[in-house]
PDB file of N, CA and C in Angstrom:
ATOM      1  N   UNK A   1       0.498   7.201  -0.113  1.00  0.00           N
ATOM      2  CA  UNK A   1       1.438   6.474  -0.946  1.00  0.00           C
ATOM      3  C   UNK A   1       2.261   7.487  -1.746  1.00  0.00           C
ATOM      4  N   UNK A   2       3.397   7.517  -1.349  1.00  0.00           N
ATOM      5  CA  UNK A   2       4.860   8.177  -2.559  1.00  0.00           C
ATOM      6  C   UNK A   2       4.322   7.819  -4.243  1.00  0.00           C
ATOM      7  N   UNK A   3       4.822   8.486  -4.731  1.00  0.00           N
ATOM      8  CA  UNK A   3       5.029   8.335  -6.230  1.00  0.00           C
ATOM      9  C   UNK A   3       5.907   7.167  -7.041  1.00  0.00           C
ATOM     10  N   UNK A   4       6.705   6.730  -6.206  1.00  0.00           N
ATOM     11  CA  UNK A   4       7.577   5.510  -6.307  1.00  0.00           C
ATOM     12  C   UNK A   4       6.792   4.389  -6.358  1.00  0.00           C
ATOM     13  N   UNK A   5       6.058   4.399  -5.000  1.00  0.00           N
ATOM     14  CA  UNK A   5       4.970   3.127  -4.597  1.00  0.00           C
ATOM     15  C   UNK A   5       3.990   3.226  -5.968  1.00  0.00           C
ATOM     16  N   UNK A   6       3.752   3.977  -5.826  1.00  0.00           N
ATOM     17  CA  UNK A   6       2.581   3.968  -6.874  1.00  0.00           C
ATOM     18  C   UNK A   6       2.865   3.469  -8.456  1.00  0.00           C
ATOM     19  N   UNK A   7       4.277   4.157  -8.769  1.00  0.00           N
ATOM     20  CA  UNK A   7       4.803   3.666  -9.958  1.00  0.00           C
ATOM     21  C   UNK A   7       4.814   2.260  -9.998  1.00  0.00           C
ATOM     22  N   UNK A   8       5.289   1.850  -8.811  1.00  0.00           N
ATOM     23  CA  UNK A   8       5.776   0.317  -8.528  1.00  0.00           C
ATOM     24  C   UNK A   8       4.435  -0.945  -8.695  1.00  0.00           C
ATOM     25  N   UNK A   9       3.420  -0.132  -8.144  1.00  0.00           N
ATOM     26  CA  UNK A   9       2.175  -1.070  -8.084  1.00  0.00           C
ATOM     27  C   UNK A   9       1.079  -0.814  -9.899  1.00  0.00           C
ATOM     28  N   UNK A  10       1.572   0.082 -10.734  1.00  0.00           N
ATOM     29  CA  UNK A  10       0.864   0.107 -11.922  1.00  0.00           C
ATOM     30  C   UNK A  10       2.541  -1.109 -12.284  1.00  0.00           C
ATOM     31  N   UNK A  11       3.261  -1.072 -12.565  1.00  0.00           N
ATOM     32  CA  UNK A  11       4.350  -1.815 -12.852  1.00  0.00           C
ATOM     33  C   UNK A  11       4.013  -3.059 -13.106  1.00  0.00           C
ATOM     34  N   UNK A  12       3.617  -3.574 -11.380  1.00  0.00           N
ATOM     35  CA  UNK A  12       3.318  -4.773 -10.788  1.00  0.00           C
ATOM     36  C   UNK A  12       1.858  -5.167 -12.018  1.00  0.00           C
ATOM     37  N   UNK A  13       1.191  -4.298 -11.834  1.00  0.00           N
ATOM     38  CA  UNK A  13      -0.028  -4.554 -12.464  1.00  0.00           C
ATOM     39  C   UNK A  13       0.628  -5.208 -14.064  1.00  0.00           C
ATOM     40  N   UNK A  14       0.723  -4.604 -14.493  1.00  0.00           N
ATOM     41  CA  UNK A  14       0.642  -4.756 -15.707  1.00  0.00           C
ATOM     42  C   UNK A  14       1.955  -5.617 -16.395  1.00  0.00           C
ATOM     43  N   UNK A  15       2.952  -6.377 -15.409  1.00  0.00           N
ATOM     44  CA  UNK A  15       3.584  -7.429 -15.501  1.00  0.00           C
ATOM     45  C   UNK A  15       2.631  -8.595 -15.226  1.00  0.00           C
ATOM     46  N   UNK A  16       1.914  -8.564 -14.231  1.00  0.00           N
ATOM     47  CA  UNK A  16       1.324  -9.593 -14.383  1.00  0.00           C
ATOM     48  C   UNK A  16      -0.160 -10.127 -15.414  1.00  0.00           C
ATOM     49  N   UNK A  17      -0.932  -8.655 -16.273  1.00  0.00           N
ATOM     50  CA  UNK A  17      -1.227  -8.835 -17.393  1.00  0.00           C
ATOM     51  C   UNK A  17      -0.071  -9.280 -18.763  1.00  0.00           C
ATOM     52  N   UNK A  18       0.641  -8.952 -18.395  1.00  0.00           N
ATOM     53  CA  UNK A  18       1.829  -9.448 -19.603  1.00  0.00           C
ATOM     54  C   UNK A  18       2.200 -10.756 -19.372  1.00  0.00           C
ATOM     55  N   UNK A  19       1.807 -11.717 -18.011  1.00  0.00           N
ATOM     56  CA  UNK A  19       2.236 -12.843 -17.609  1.00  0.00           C
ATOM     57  C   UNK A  19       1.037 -13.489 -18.167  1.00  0.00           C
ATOM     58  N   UNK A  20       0.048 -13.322 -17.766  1.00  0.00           N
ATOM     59  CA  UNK A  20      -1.666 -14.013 -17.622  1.00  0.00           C
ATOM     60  C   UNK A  20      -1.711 -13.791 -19.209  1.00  0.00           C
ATOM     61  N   UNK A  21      -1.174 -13.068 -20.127  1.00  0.00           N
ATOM     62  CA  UNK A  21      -1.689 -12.749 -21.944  1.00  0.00           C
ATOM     63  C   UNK A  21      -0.290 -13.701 -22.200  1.00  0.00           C
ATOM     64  N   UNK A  22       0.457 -14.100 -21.768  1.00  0.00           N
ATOM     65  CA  UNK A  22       1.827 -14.637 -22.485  1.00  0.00           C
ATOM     66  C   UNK A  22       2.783 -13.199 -23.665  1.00  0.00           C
ATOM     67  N   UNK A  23       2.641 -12.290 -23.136  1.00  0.00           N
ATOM     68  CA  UNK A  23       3.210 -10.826 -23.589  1.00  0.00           C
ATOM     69  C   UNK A  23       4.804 -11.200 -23.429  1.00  0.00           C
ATOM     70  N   UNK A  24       5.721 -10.967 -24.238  1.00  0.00           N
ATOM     71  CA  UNK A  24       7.107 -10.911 -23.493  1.00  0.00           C
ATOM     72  C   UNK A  24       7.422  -9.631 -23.919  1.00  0.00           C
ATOM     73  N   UNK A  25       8.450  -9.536 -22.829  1.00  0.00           N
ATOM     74  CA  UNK A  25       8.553  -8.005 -23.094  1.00  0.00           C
ATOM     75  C   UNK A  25       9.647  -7.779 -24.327  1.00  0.00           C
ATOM     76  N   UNK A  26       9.867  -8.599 -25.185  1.00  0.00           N
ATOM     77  CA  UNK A  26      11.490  -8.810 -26.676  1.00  0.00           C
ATOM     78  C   UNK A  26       9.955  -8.159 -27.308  1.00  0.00           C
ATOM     79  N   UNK A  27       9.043  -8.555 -27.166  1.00  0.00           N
ATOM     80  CA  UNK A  27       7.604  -8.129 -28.118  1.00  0.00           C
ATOM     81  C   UNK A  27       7.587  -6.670 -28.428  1.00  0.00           C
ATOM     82  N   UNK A  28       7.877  -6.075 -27.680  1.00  0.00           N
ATOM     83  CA  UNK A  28       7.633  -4.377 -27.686  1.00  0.00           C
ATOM     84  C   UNK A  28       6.494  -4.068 -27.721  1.00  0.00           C
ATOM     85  N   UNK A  29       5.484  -4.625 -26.930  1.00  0.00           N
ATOM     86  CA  UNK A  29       4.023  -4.072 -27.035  1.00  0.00           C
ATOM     87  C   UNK A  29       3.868  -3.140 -25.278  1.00  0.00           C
ATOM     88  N   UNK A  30       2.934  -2.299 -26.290  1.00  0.00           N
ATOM     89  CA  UNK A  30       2.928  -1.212 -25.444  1.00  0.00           C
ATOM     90  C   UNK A  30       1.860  -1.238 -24.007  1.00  0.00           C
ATOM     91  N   UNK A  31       1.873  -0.594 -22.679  1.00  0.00           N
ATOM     92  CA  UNK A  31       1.054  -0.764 -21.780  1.00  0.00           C
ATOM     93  C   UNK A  31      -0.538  -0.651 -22.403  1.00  0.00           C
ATOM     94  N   UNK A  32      -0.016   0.522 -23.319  1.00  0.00           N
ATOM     95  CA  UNK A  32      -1.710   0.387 -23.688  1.00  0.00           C
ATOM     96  C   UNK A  32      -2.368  -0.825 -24.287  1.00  0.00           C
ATOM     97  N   UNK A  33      -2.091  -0.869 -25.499  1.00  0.00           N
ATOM     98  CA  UNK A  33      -1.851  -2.242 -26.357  1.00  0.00           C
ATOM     99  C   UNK A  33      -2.116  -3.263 -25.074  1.00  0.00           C
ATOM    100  N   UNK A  34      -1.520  -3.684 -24.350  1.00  0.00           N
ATOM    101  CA  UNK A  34      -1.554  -5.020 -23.163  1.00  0.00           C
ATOM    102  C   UNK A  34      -2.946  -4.781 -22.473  1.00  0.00           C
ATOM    103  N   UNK A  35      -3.295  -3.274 -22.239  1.00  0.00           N
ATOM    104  CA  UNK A  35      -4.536  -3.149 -21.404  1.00  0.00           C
ATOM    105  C   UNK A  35      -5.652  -3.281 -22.529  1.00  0.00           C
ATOM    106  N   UNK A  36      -5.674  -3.187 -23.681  1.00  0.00           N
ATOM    107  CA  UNK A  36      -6.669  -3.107 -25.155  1.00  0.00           C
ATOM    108  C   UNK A  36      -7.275  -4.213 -24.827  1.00  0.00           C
ATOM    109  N   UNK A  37      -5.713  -5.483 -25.150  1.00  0.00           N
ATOM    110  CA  UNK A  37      -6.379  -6.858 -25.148  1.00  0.00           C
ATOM    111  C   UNK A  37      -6.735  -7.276 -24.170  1.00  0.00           C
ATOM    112  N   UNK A  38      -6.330  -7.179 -23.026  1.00  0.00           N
ATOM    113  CA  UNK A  38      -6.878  -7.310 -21.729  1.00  0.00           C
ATOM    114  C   UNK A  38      -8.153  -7.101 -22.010  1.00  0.00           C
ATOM    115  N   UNK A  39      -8.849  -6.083 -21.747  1.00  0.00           N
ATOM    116  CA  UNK A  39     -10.002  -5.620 -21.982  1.00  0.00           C
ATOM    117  C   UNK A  39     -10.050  -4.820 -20.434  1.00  0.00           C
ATOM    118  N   UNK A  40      -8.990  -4.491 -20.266  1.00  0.00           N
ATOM    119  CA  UNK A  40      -9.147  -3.688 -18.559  1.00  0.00           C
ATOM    120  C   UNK A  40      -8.748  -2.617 -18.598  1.00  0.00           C
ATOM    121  N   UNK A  41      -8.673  -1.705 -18.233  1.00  0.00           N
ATOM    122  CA  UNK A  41      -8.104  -0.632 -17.110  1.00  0.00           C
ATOM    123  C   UNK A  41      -7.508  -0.498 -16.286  1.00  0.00           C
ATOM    124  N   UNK A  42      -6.421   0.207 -15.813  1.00  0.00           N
ATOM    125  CA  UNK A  42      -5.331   0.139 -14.695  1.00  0.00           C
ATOM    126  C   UNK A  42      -6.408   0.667 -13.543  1.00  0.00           C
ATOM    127  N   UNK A  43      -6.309  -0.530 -12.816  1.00  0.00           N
ATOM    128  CA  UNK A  43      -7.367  -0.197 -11.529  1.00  0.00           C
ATOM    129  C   UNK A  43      -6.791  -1.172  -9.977  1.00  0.00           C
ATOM    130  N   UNK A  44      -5.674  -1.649 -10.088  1.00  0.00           N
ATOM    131  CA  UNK A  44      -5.103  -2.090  -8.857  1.00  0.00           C
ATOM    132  C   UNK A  44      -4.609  -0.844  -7.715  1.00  0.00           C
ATOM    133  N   UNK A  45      -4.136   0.279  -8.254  1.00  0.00           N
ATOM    134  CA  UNK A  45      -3.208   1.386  -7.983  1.00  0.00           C
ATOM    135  C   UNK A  45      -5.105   1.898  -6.709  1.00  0.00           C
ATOM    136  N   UNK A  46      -6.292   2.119  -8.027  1.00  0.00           N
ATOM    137  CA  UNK A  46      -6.872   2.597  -6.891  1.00  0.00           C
ATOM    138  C   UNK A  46      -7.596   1.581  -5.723  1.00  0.00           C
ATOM    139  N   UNK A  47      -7.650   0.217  -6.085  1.00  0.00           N
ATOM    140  CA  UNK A  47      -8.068  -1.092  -5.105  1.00  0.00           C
ATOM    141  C   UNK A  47      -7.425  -0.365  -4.182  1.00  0.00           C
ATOM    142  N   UNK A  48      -5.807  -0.412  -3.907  1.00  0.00           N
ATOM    143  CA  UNK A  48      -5.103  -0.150  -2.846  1.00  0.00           C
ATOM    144  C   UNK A  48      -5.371   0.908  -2.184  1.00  0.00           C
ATOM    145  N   UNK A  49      -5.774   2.018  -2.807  1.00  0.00           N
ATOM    146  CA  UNK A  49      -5.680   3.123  -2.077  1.00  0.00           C
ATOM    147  C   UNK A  49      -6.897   3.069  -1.360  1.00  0.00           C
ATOM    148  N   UNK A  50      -8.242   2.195  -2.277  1.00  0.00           N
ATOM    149  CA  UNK A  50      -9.288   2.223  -1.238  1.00  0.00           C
ATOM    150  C   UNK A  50      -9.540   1.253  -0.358  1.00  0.00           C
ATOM    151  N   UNK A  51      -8.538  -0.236   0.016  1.00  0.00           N
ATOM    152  CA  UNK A  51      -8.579  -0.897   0.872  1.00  0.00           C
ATOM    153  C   UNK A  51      -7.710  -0.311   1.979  1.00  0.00           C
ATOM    154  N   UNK A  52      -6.575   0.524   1.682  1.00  0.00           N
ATOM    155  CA  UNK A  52      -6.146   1.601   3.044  1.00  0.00           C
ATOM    156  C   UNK A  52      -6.515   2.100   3.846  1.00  0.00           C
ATOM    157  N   UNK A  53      -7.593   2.857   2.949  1.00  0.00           N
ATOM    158  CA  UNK A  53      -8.449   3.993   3.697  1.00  0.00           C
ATOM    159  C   UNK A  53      -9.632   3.074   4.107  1.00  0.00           C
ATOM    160  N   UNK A  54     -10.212   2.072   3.843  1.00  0.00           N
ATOM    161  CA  UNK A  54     -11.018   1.137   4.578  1.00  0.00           C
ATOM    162  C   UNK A  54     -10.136   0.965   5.528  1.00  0.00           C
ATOM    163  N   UNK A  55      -9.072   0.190   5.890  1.00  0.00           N
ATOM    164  CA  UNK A  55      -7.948  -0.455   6.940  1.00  0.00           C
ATOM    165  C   UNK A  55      -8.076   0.948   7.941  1.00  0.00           C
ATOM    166  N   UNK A  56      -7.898   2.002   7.658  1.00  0.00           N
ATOM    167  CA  UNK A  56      -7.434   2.656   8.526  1.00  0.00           C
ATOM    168  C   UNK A  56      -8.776   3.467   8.913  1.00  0.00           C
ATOM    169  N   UNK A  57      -9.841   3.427   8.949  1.00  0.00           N
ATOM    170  CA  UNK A  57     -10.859   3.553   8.928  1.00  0.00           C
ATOM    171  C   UNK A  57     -11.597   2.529  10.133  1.00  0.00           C
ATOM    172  N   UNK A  58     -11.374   1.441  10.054  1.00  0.00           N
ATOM    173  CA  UNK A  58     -11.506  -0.032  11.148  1.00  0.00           C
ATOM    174  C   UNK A  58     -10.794   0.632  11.868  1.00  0.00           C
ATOM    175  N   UNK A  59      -9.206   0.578  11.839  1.00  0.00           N
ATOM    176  CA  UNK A  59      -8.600   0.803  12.735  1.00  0.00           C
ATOM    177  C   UNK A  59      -8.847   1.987  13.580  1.00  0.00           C
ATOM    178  N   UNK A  60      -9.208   3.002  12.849  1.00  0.00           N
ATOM    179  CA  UNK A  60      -9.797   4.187  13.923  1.00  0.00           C
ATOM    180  C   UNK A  60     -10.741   3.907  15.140  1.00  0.00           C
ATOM    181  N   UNK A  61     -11.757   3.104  14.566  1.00  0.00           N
ATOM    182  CA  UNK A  61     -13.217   3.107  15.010  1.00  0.00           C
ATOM    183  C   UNK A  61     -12.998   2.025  16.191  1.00  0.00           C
ATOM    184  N   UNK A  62     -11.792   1.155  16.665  1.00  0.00           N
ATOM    185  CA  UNK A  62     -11.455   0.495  17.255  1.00  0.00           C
ATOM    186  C   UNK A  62     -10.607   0.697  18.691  1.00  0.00           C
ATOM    187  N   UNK A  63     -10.343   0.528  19.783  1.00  0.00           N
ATOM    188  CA  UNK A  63      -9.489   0.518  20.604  1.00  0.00           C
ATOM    189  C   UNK A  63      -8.728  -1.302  19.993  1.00  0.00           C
ATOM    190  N   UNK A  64      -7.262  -0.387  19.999  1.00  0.00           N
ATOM    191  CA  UNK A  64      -6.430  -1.238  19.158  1.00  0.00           C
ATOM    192  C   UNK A  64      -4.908  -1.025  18.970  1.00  0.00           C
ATOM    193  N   UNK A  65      -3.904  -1.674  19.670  1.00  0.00           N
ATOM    194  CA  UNK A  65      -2.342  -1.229  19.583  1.00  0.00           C
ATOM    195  C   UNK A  65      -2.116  -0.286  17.984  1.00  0.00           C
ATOM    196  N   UNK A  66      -2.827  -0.824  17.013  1.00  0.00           N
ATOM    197  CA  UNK A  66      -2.949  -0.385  15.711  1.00  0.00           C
ATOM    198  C   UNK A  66      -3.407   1.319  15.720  1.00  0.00           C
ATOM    199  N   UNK A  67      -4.207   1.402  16.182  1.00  0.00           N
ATOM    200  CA  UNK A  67      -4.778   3.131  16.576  1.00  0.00           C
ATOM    201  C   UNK A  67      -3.531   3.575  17.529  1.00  0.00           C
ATOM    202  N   UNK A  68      -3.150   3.227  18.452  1.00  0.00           N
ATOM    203  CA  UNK A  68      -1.980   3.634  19.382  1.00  0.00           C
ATOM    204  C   UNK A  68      -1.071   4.098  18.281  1.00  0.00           C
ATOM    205  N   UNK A  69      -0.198   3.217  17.326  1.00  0.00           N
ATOM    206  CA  UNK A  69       0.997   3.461  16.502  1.00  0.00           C
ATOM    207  C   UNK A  69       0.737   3.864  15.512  1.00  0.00           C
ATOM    208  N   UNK A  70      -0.939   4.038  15.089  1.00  0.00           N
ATOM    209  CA  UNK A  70      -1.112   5.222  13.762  1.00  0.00           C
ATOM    210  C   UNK A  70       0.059   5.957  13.598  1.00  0.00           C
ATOM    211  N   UNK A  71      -0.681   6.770  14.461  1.00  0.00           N
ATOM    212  CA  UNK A  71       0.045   8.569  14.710  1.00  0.00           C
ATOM    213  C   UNK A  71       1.550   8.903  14.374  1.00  0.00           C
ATOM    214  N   UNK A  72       2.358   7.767  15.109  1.00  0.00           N
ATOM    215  CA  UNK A  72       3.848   7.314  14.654  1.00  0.00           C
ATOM    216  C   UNK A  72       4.263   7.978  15.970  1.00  0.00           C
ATOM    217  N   UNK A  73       5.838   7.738  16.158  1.00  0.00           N
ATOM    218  CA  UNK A  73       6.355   7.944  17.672  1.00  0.00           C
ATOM    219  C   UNK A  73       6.755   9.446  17.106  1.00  0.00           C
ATOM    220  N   UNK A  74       7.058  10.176  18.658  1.00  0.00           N
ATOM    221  CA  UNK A  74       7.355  11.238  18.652  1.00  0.00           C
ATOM    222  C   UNK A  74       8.490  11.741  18.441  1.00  0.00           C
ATOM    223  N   UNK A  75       8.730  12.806  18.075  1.00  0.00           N
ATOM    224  CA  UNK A  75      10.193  12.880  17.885  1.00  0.00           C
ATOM    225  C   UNK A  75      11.323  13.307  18.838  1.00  0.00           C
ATOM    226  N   UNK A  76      10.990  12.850  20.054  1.00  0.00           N
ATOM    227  CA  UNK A  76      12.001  12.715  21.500  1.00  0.00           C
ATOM    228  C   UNK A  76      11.812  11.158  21.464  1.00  0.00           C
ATOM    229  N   UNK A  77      11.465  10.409  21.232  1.00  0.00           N
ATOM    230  CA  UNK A  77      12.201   8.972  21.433  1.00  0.00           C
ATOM    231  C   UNK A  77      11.953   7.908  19.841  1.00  0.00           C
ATOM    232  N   UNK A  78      12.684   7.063  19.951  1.00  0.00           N
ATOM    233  CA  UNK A  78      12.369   6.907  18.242  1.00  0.00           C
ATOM    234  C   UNK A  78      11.252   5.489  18.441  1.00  0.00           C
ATOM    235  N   UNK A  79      10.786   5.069  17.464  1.00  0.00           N
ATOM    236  CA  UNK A  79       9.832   4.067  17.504  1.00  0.00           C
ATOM    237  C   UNK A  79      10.148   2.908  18.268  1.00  0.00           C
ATOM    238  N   UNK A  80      11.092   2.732  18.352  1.00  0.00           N
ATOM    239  CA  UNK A  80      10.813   0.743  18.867  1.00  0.00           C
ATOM    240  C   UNK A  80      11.066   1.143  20.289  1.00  0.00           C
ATOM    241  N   UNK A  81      11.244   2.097  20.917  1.00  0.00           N
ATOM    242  CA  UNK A  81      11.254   2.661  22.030  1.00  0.00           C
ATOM    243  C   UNK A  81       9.504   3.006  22.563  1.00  0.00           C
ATOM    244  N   UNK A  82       8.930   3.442  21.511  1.00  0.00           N
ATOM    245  CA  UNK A  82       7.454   3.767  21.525  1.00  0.00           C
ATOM    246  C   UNK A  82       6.760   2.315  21.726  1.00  0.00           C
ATOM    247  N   UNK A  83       7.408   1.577  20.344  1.00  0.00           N
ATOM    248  CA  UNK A  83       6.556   0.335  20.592  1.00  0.00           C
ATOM    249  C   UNK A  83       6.939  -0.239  22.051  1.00  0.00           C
ATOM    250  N   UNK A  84       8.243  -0.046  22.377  1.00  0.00           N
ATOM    251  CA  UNK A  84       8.599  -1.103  23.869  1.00  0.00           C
ATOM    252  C   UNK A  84       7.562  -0.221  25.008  1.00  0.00           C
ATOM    253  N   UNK A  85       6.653   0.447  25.162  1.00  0.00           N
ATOM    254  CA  UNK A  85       6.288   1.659  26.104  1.00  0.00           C
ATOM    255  C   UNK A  85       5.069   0.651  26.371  1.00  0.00           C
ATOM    256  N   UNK A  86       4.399   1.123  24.494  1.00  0.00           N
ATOM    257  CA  UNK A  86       2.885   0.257  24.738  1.00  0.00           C
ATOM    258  C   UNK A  86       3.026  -1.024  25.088  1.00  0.00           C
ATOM    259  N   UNK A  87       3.579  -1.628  24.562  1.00  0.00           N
ATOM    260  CA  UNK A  87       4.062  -3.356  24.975  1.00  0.00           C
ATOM    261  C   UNK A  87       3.787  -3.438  26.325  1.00  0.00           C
ATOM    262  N   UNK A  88       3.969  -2.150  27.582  1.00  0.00           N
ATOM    263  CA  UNK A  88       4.615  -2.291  28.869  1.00  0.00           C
ATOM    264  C   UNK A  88       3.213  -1.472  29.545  1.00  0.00           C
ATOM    265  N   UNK A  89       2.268  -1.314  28.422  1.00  0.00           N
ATOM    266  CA  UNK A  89       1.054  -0.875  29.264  1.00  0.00           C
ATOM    267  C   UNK A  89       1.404   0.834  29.409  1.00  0.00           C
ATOM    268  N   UNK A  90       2.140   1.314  28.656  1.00  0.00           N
ATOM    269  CA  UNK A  90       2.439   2.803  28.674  1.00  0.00           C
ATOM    270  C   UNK A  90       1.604   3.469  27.293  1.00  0.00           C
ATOM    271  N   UNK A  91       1.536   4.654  27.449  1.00  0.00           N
ATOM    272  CA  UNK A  91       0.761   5.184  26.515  1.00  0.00           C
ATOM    273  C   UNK A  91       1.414   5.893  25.756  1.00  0.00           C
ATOM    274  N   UNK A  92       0.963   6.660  24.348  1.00  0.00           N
ATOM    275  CA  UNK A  92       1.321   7.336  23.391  1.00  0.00           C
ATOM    276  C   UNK A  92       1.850   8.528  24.130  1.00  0.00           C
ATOM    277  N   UNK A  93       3.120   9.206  23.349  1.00  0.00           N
ATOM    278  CA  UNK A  93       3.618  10.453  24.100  1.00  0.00           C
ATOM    279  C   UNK A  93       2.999  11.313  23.192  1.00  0.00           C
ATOM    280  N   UNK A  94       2.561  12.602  24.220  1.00  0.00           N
ATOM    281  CA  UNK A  94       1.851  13.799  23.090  1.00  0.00           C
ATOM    282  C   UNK A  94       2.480  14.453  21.951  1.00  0.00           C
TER     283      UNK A  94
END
């Protein structure tokens, strides 16, 4: 996950503690302050990162179009060219 994503999903988080407490944001209360009363910790950011690495973890341990397009297409043909290959019973290019 980019630094963007990540910004984006503590964001996410803690709009929707400001939704679930009735917080508006004219209030000026601070992330911390919102997580105090909460009584939580910013902990969605790492849920995600460890239901990924579970996801992609299954997906390894599997024969699965999903394990095929891990890796990502190569860079002599571009993806939906890759995906049209496997679709057609063709395999990953090295």
């Amino acid at each position: 996950m980019n630094k963007e994503l990540c910004e984006n999903v503590e964001a996410f988080e803690m709009q929707c503690y400001r939704r679930a407490m009735r917080i508006s944001y004219v209030e000026h209360v601070t992330n911390e302050e919102v997580l105090r009363r909460v009584g939580q910790d910013r902990g969605l950011l790492g849920q995600v990162k460890s239901r990924k690495l579970k996801y992609f973890g299954h997906t390894t341990r599997h024969d699965s179009l999903e394990k095929d397009i891990m890796p990502g297409p190569s860079t002599e043909e571009g993806w939906r060219q890759t995906v049209s290959n496997l679709g057609q019973g063709g395999k990953l290019p090295p």
